[in-house]
Each structure stands twice: as structure tokens, then as C-alpha cells.
N, C-alpha and C. Protein backbone atom coordinates (compact mmCIF):
# COMPACT_ATOMS: atom_id res chain seq x y z
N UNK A 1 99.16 98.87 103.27
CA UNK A 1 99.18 99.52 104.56
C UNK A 1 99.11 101.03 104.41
N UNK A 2 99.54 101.47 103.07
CA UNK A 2 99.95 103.00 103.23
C UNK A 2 98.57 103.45 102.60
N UNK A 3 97.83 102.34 101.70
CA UNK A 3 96.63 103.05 101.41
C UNK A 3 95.49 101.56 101.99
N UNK A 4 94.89 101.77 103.30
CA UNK A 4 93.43 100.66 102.92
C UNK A 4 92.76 100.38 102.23
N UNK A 5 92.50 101.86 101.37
CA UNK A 5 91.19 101.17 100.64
C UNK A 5 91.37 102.06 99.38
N UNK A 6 92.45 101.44 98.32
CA UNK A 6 93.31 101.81 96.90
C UNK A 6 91.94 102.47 95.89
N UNK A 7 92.44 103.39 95.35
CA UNK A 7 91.10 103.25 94.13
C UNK A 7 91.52 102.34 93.05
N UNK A 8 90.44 102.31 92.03
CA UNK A 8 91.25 101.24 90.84
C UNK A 8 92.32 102.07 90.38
N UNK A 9 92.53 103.10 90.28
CA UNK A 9 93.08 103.76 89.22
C UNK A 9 94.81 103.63 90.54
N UNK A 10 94.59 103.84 91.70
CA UNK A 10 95.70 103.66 92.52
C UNK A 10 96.62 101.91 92.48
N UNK A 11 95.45 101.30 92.12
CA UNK A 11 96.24 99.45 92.07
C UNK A 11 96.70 99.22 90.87
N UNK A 12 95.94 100.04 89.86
CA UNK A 12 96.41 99.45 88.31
C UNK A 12 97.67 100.45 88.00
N UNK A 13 98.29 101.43 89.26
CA UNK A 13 99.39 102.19 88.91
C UNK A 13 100.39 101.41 89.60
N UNK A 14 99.89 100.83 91.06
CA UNK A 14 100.79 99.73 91.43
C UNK A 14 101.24 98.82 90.61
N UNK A 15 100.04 98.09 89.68
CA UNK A 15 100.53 96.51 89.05
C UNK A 15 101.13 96.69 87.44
N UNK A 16 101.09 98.01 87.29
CA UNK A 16 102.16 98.56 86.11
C UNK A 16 103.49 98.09 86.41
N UNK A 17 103.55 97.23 84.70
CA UNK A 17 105.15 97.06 84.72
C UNK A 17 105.47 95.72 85.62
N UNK A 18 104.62 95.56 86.74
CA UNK A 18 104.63 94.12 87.40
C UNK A 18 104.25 92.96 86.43
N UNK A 19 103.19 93.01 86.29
CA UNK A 19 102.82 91.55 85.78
C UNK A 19 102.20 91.35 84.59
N UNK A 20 101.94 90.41 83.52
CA UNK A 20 101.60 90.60 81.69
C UNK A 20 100.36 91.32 82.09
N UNK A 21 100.44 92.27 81.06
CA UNK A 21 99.21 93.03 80.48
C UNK A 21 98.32 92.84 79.42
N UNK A 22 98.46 91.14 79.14
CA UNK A 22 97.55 90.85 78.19
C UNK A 22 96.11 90.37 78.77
N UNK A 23 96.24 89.98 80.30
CA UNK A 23 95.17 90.20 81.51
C UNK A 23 93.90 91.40 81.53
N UNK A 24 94.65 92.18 81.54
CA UNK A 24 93.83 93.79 81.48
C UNK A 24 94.15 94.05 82.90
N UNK A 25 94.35 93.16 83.87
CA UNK A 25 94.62 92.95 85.48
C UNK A 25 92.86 93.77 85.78
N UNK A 26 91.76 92.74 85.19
CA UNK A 26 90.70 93.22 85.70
C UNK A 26 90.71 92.94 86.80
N UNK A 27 90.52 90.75 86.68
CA UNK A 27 90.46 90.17 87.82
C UNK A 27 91.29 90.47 89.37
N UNK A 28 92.57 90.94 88.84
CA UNK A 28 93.68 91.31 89.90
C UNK A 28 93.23 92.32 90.68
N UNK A 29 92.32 93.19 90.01
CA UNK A 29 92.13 94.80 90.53
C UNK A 29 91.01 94.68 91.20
N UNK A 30 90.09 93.98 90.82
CA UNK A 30 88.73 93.22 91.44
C UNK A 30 89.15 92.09 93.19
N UNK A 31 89.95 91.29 92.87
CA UNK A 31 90.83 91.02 94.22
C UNK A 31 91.14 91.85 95.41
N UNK A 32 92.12 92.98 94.87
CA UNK A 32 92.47 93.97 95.66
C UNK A 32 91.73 94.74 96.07
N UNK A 33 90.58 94.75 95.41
CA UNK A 33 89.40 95.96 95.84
C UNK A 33 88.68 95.43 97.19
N UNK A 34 88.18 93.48 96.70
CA UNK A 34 88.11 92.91 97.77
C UNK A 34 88.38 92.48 98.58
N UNK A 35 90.14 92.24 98.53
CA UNK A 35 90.88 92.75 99.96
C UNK A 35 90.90 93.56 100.90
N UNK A 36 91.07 94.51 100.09
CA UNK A 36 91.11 96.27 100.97
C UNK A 36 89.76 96.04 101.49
N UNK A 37 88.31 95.82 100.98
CA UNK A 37 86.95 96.12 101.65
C UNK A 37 87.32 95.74 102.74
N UNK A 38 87.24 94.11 102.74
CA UNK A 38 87.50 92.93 103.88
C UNK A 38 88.22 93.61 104.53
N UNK A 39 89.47 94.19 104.44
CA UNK A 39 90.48 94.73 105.36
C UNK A 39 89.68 95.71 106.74
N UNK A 40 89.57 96.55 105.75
CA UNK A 40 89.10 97.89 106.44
C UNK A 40 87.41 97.70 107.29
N UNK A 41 86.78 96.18 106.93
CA UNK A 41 85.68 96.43 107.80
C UNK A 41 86.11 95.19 108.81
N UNK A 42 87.18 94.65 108.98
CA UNK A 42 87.58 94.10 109.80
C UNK A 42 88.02 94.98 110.95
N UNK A 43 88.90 96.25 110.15
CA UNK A 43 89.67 97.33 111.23
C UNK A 43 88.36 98.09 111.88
N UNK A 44 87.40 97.97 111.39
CA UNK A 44 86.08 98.84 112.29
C UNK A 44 85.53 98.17 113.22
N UNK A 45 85.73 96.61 113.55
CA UNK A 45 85.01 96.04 114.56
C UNK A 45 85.72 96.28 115.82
């Protein structure tokens, strides 16, 4: 909410320390990116 549309470098500072980092949290960061899109072109209609 506080950011719509995160950069990577803003989600992979969020998911620090959250969850194993043997992931790379590509896929996770790739998710969130396509959340936030979806989000924010929903909020434009």
C-alpha cells in the first residue's frame, strides 16, 4: 500500500531476513512485480 509499484531492489529489501535465501527470491520478486503491475492498472480503470 505504501509503495504500488516496489522496484526490485525495494522487495528484495523487504524479503531480507524473511524467508531462505538459498531461493535467490527471484521467483518471489518476479510475483510481486506482477502483483504491483496488476494492482496499479486495475487502480487506473
Amino acid at each position: 500500500q505504501e509503495t504500488p509499484n516496489p522496484s526490485e531492489e525495494e522487495i528484495r529489501f523487504q524479503l531480507a531476513g524473511n524467508l531462505c535465501r538459498c531461493t535467490g527470491y527471484d521467483k518471489i520478486v518476479k510475483a510481486v512485480q506482477d502483483a504491483a503491475s496488476r494492482k496499479c492498472g486495475e487502480a487506473e480503470k
